[in-house]
N, C-alpha and C. Protein backbone atom coordinates (compact mmCIF):
# COMPACT_ATOMS: atom_id res chain seq x y z
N UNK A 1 -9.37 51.60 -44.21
CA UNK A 1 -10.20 50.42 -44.40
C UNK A 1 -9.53 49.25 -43.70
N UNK A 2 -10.62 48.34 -42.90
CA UNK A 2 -9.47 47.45 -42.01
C UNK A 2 -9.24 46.40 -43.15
N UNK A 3 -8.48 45.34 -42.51
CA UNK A 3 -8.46 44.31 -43.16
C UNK A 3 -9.91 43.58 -43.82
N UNK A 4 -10.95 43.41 -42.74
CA UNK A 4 -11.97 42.45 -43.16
C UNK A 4 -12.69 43.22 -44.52
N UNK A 5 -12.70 44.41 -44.03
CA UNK A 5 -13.29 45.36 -45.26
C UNK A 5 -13.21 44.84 -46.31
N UNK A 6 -11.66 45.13 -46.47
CA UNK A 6 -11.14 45.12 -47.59
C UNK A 6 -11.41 43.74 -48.67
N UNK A 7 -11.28 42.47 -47.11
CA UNK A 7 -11.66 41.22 -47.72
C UNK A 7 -13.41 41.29 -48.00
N UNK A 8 -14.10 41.76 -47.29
CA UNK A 8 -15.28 41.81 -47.80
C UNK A 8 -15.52 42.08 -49.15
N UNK A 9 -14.99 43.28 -49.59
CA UNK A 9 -15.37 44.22 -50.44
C UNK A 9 -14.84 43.47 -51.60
N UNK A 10 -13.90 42.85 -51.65
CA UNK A 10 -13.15 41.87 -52.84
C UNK A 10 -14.17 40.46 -52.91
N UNK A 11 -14.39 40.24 -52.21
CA UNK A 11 -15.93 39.60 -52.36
C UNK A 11 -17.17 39.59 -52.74
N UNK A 12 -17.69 40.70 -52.44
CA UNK A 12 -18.57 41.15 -53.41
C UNK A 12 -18.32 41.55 -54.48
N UNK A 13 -17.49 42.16 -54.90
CA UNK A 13 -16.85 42.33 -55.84
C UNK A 13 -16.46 41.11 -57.19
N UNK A 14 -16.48 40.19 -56.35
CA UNK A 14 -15.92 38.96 -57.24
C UNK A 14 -17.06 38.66 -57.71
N UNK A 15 -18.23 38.36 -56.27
CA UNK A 15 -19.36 37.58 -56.94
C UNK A 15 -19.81 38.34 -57.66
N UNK A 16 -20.05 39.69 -57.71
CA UNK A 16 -21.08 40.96 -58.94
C UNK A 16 -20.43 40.48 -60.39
N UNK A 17 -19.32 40.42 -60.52
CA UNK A 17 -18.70 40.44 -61.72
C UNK A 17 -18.57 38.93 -62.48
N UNK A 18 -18.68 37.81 -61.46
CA UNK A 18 -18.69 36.44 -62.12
C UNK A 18 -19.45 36.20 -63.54
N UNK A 19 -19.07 35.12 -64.31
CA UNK A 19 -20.55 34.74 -64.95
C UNK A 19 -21.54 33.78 -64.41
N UNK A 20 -22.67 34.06 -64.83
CA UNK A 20 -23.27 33.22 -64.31
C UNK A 20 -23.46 31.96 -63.84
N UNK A 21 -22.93 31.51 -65.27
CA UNK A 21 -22.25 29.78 -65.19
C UNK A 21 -20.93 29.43 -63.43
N UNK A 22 -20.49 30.63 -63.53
CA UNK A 22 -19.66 30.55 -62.69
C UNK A 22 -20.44 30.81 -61.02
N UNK A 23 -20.98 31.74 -60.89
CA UNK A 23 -21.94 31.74 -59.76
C UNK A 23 -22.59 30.41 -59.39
N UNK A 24 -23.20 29.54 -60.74
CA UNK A 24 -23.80 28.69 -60.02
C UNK A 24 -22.56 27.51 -59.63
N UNK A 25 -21.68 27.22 -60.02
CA UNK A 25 -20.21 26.65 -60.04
C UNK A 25 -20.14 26.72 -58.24
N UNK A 26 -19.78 28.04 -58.17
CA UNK A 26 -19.60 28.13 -56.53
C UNK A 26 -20.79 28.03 -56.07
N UNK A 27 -21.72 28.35 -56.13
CA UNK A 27 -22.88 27.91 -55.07
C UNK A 27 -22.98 25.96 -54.98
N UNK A 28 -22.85 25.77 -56.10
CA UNK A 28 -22.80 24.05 -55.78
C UNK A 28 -21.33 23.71 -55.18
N UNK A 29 -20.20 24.18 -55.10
CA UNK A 29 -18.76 23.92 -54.65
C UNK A 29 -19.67 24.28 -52.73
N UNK A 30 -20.32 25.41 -53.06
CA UNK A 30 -20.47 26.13 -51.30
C UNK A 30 -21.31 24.95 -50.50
N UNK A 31 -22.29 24.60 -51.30
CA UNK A 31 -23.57 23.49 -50.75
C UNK A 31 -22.36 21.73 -50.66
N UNK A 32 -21.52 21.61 -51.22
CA UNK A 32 -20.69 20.25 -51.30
C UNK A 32 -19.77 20.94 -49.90
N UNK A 33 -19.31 22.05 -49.86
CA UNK A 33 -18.67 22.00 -49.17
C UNK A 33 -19.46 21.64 -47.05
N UNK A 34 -20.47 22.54 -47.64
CA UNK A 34 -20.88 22.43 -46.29
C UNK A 34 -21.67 21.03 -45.59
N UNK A 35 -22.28 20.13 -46.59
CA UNK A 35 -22.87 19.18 -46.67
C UNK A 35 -21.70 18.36 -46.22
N UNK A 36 -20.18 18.08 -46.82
CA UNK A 36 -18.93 17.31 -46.46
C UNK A 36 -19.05 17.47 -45.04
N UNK A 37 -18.76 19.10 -44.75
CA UNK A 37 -18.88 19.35 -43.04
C UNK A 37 -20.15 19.09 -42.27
N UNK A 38 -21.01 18.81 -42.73
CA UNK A 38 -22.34 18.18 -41.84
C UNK A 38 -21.79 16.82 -41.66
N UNK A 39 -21.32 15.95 -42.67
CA UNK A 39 -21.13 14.76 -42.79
C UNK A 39 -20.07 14.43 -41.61
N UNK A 40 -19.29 15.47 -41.72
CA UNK A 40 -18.12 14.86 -40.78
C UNK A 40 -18.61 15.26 -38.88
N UNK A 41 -19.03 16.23 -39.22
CA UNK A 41 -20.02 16.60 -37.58
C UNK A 41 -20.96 15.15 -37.31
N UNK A 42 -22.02 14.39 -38.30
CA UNK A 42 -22.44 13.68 -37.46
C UNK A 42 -21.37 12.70 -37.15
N UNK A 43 -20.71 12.20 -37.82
CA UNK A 43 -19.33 11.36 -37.49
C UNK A 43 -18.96 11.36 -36.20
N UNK A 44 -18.82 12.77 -35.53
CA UNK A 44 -18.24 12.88 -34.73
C UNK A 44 -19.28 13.59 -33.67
N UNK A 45 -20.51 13.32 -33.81
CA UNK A 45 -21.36 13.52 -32.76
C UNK A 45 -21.63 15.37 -32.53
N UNK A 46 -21.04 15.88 -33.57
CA UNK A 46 -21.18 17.52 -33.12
C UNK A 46 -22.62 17.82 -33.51
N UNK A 47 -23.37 17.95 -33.08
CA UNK A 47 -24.77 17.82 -33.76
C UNK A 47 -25.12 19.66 -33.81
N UNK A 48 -24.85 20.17 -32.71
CA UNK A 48 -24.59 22.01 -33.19
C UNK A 48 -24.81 22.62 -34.56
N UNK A 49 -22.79 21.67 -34.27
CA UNK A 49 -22.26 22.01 -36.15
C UNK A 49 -23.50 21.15 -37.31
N UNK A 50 -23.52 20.09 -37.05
CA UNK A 50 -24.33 19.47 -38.25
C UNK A 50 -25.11 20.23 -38.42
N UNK A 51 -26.65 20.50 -37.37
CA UNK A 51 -27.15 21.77 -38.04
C UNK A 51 -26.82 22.94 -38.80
N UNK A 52 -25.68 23.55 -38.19
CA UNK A 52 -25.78 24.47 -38.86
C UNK A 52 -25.10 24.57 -40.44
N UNK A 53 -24.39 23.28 -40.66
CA UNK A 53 -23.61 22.72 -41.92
C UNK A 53 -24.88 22.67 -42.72
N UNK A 54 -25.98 21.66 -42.50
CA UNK A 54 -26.83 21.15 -43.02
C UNK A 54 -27.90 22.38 -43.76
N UNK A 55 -27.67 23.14 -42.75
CA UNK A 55 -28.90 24.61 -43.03
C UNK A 55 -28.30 25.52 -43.78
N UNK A 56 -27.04 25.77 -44.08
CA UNK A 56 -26.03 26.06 -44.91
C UNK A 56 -25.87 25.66 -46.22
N UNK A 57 -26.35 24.23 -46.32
CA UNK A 57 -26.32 23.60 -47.44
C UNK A 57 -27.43 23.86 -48.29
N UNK A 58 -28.72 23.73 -47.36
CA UNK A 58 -30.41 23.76 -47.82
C UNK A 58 -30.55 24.85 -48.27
N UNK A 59 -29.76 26.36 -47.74
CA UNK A 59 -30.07 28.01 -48.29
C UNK A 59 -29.35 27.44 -49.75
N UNK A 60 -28.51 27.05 -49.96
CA UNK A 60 -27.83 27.06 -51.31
C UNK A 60 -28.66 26.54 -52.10
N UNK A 61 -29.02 25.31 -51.78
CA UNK A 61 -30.11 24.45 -53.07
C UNK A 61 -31.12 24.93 -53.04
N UNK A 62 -31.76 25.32 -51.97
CA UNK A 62 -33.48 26.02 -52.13
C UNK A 62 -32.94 27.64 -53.06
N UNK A 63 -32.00 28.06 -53.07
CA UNK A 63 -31.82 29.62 -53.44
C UNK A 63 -31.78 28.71 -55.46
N UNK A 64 -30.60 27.84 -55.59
CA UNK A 64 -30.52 27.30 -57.06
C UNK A 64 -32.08 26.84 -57.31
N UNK A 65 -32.77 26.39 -56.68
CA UNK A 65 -33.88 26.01 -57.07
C UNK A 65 -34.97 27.28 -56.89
N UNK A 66 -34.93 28.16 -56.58
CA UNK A 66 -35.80 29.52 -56.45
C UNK A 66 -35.12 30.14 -57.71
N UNK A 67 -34.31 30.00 -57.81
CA UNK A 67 -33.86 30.82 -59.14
C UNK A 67 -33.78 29.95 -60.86
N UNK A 68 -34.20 28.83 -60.64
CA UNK A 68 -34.11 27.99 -61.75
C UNK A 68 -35.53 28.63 -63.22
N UNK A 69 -35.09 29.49 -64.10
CA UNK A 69 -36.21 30.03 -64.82
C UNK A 69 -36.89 29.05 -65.87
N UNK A 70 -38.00 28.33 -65.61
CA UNK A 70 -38.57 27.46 -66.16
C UNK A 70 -39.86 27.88 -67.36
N UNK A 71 -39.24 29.13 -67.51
CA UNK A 71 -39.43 29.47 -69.65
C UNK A 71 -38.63 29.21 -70.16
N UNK A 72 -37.56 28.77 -69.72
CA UNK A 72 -36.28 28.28 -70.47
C UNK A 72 -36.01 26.36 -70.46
N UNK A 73 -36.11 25.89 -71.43
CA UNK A 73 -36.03 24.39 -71.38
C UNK A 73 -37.22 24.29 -70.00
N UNK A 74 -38.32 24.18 -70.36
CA UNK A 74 -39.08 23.92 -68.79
C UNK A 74 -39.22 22.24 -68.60
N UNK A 75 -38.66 21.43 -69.57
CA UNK A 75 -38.60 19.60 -69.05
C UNK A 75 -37.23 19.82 -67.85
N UNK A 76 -36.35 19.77 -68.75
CA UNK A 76 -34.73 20.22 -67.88
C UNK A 76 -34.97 20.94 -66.46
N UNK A 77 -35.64 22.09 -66.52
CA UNK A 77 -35.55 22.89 -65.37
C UNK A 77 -36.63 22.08 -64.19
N UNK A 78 -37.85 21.17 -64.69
CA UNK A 78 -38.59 20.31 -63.77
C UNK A 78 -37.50 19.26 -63.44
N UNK A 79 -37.07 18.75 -64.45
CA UNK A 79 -36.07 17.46 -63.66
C UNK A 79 -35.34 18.33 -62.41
N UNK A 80 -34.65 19.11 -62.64
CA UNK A 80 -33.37 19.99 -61.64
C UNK A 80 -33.85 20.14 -60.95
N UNK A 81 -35.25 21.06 -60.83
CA UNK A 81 -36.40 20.99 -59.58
C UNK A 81 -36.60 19.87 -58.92
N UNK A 82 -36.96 19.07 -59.21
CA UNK A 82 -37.04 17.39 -58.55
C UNK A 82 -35.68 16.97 -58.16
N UNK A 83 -34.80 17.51 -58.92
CA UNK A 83 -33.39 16.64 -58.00
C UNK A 83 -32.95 17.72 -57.05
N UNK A 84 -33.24 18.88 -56.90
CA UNK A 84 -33.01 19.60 -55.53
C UNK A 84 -34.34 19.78 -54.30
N UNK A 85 -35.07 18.90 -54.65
CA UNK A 85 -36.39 18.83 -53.86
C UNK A 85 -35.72 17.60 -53.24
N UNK A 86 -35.39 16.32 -53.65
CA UNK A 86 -34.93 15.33 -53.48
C UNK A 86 -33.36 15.53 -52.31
N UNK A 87 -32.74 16.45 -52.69
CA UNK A 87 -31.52 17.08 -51.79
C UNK A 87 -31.65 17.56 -50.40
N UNK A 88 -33.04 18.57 -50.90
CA UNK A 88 -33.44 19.16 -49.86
C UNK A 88 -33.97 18.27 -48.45
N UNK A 89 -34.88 17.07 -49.31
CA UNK A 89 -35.25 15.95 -48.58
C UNK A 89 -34.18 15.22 -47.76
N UNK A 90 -33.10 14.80 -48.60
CA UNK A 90 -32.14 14.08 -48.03
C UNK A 90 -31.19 14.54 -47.29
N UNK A 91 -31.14 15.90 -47.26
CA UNK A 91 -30.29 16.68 -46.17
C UNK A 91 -31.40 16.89 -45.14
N UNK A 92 -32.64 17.32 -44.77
CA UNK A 92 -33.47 17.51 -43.90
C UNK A 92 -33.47 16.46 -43.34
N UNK A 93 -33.79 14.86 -43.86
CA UNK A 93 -33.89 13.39 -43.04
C UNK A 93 -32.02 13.49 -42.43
N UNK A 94 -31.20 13.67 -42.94
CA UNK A 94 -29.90 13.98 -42.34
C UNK A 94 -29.95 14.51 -40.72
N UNK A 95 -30.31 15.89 -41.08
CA UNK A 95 -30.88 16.52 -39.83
C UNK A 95 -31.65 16.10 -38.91
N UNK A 96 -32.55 15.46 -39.41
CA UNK A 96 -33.75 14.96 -38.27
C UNK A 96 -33.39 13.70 -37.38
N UNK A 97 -32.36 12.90 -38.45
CA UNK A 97 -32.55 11.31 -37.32
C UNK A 97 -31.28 11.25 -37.50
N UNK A 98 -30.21 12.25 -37.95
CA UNK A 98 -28.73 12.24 -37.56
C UNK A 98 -27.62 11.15 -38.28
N UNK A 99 -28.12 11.03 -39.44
CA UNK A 99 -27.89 9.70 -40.20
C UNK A 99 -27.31 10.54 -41.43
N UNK A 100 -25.86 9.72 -41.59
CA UNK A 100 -24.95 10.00 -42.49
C UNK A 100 -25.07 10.34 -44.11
N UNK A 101 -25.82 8.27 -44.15
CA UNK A 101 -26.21 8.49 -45.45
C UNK A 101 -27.40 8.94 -46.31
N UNK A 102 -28.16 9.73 -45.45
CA UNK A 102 -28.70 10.87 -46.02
C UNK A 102 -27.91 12.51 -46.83
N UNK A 103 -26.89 12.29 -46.29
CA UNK A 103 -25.82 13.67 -46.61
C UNK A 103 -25.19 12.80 -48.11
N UNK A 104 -24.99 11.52 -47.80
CA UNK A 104 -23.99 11.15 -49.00
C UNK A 104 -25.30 11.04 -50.42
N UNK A 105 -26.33 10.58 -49.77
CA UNK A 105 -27.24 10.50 -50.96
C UNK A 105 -27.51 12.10 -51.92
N UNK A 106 -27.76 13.19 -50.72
CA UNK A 106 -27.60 14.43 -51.32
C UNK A 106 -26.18 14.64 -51.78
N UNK A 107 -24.81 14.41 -51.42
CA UNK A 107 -23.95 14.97 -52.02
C UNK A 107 -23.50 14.08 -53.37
N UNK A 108 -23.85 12.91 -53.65
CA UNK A 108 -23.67 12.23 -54.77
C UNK A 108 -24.46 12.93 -55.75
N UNK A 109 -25.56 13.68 -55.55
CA UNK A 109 -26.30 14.35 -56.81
C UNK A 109 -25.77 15.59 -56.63
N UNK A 110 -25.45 16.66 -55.65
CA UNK A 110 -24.64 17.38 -56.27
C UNK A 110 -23.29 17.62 -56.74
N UNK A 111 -23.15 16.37 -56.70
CA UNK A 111 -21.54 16.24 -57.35
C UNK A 111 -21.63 16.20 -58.63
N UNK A 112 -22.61 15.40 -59.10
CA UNK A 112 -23.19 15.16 -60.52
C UNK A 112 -22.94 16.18 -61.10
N UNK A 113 -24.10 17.17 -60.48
CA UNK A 113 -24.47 18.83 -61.28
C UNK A 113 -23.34 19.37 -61.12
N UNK A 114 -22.48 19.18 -60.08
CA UNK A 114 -21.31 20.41 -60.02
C UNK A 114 -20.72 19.93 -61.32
N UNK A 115 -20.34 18.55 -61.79
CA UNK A 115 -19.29 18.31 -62.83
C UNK A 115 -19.97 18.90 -64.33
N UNK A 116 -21.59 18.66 -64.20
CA UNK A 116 -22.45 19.63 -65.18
C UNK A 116 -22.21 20.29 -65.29
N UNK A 117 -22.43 21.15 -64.31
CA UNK A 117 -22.26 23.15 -64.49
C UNK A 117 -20.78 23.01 -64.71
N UNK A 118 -19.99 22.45 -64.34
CA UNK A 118 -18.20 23.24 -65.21
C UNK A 118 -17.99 23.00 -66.47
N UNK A 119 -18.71 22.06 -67.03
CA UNK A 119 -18.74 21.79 -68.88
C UNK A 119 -19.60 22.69 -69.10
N UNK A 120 -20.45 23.18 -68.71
CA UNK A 120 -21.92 24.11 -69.24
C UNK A 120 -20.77 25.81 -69.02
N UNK A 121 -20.21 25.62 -67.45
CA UNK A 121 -19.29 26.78 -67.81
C UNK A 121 -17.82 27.05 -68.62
N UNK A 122 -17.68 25.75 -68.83
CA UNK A 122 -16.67 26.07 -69.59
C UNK A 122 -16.53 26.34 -71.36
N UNK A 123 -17.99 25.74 -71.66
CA UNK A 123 -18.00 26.24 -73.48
C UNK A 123 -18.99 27.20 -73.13
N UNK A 124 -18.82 27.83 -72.04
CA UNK A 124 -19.79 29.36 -71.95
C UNK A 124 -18.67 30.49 -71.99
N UNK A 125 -17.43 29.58 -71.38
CA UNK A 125 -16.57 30.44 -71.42
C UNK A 125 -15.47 30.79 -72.77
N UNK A 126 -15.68 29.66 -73.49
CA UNK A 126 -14.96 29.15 -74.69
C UNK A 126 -15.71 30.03 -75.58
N UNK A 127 -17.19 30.57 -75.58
CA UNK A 127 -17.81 30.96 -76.38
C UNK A 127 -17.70 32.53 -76.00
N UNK A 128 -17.13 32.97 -74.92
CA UNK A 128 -17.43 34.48 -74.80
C UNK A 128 -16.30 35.08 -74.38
N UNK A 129 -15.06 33.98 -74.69
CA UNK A 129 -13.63 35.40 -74.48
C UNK A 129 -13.38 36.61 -74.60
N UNK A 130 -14.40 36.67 -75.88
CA UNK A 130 -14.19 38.27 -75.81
C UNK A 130 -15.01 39.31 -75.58
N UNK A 131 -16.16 38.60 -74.54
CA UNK A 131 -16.73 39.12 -73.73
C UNK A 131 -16.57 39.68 -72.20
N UNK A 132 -16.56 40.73 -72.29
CA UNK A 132 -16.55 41.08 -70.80
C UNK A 132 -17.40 40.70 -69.58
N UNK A 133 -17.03 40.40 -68.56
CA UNK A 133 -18.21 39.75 -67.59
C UNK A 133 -19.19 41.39 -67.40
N UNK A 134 -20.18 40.21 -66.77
CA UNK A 134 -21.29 41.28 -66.36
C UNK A 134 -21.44 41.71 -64.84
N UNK A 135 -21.76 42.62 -64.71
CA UNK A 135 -22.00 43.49 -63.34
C UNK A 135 -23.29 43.83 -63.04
N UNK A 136 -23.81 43.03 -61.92
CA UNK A 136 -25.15 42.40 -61.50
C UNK A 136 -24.72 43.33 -60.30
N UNK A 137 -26.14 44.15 -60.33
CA UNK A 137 -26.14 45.11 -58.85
C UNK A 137 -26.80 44.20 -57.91
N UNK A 138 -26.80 44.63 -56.66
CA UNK A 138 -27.44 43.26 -55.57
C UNK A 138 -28.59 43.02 -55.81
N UNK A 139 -28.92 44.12 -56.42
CA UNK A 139 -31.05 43.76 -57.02
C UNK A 139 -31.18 42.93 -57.62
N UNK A 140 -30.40 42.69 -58.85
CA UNK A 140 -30.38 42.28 -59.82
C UNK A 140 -30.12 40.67 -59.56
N UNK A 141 -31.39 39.58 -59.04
CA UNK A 141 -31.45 38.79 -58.90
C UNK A 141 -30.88 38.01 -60.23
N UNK A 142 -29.97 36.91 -60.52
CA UNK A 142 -29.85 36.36 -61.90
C UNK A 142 -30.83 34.84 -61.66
N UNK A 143 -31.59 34.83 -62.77
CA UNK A 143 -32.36 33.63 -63.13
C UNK A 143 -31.70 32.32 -63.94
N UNK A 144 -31.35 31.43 -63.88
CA UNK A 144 -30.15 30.58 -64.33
C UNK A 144 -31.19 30.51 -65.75
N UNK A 145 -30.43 30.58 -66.67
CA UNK A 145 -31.37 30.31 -67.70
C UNK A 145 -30.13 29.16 -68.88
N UNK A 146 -31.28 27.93 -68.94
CA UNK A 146 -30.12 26.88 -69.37
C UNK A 146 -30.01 26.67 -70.48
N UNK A 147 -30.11 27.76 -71.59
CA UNK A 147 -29.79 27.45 -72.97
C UNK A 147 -28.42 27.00 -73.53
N UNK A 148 -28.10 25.69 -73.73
CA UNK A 148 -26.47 25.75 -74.10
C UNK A 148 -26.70 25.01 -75.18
């Protein structure tokens, strides 16, 4: 097995077994991260990279917002809907007319939620020590469901 394999395979591996709380943790860490790097591409005129930072960012929030299950708290899950519709917006005007503070307006709200989801994961985690994580086959789409 070469190297990348191996790193692959510890990757999937990680994400199958996460909790959920924690999945969505990194998907908002992945969307801040790449949104920072759009930010710093238009800075510096790389407009390539900005796209592809920016489109990087939009799969993450459109995927949290495709998966947001709204039988569960459905007021909560419309607000979250509206503030990643609003992201989506403000990273797309980013893209289109190459303007900064469109990226900072989207990354100030997901900074918000990221500091959300680590209190939401952390008395998820406080509550299930002696639970074993779960093992989500690739089918096995998870629906964020926000009962806390």
């Amino acid at each position: 097995m070469s190297l990348q394999n191996a790193v692959d395979q510890y990757r999937t591996n990680h994400v199958e077994t996460v909790s959920k709380e924690r999945l969505v943790v990194m998907l908002y860490e992945g969307a801040i991260r790449f949104a920072d790097e759009a930010q710093q591409a238009i800075a510096s005129g790389d407009i390539p990279r900005r796209g592809t930072q920016i489109n990087r960012a939009l799969s993450i929030v459109q995927e949290l917002n495709n998966s947001l299950d709204h039988s569960v708290a459905p007021e909560l899950t419309q607000q979250l809907a509206a503030l990643y519709e609003y992201v989506e917006f403000e990273l797309s005007e980013a893209n289109r007319i190459n303007e900064a503070a469109h990226v900072k307006n989207a990354l100030r709200i997901l900074r918000t939620l990221l500091v959300s989801w680590k209190r939401v994961e952390s008395r998820s985690a406080e509550e299930a020590q002696d639970t074993p994580p779960v093992n989500r086959s690739t089918s096995d789409t998870p629906r964020l469901s926000l009962s806390v």
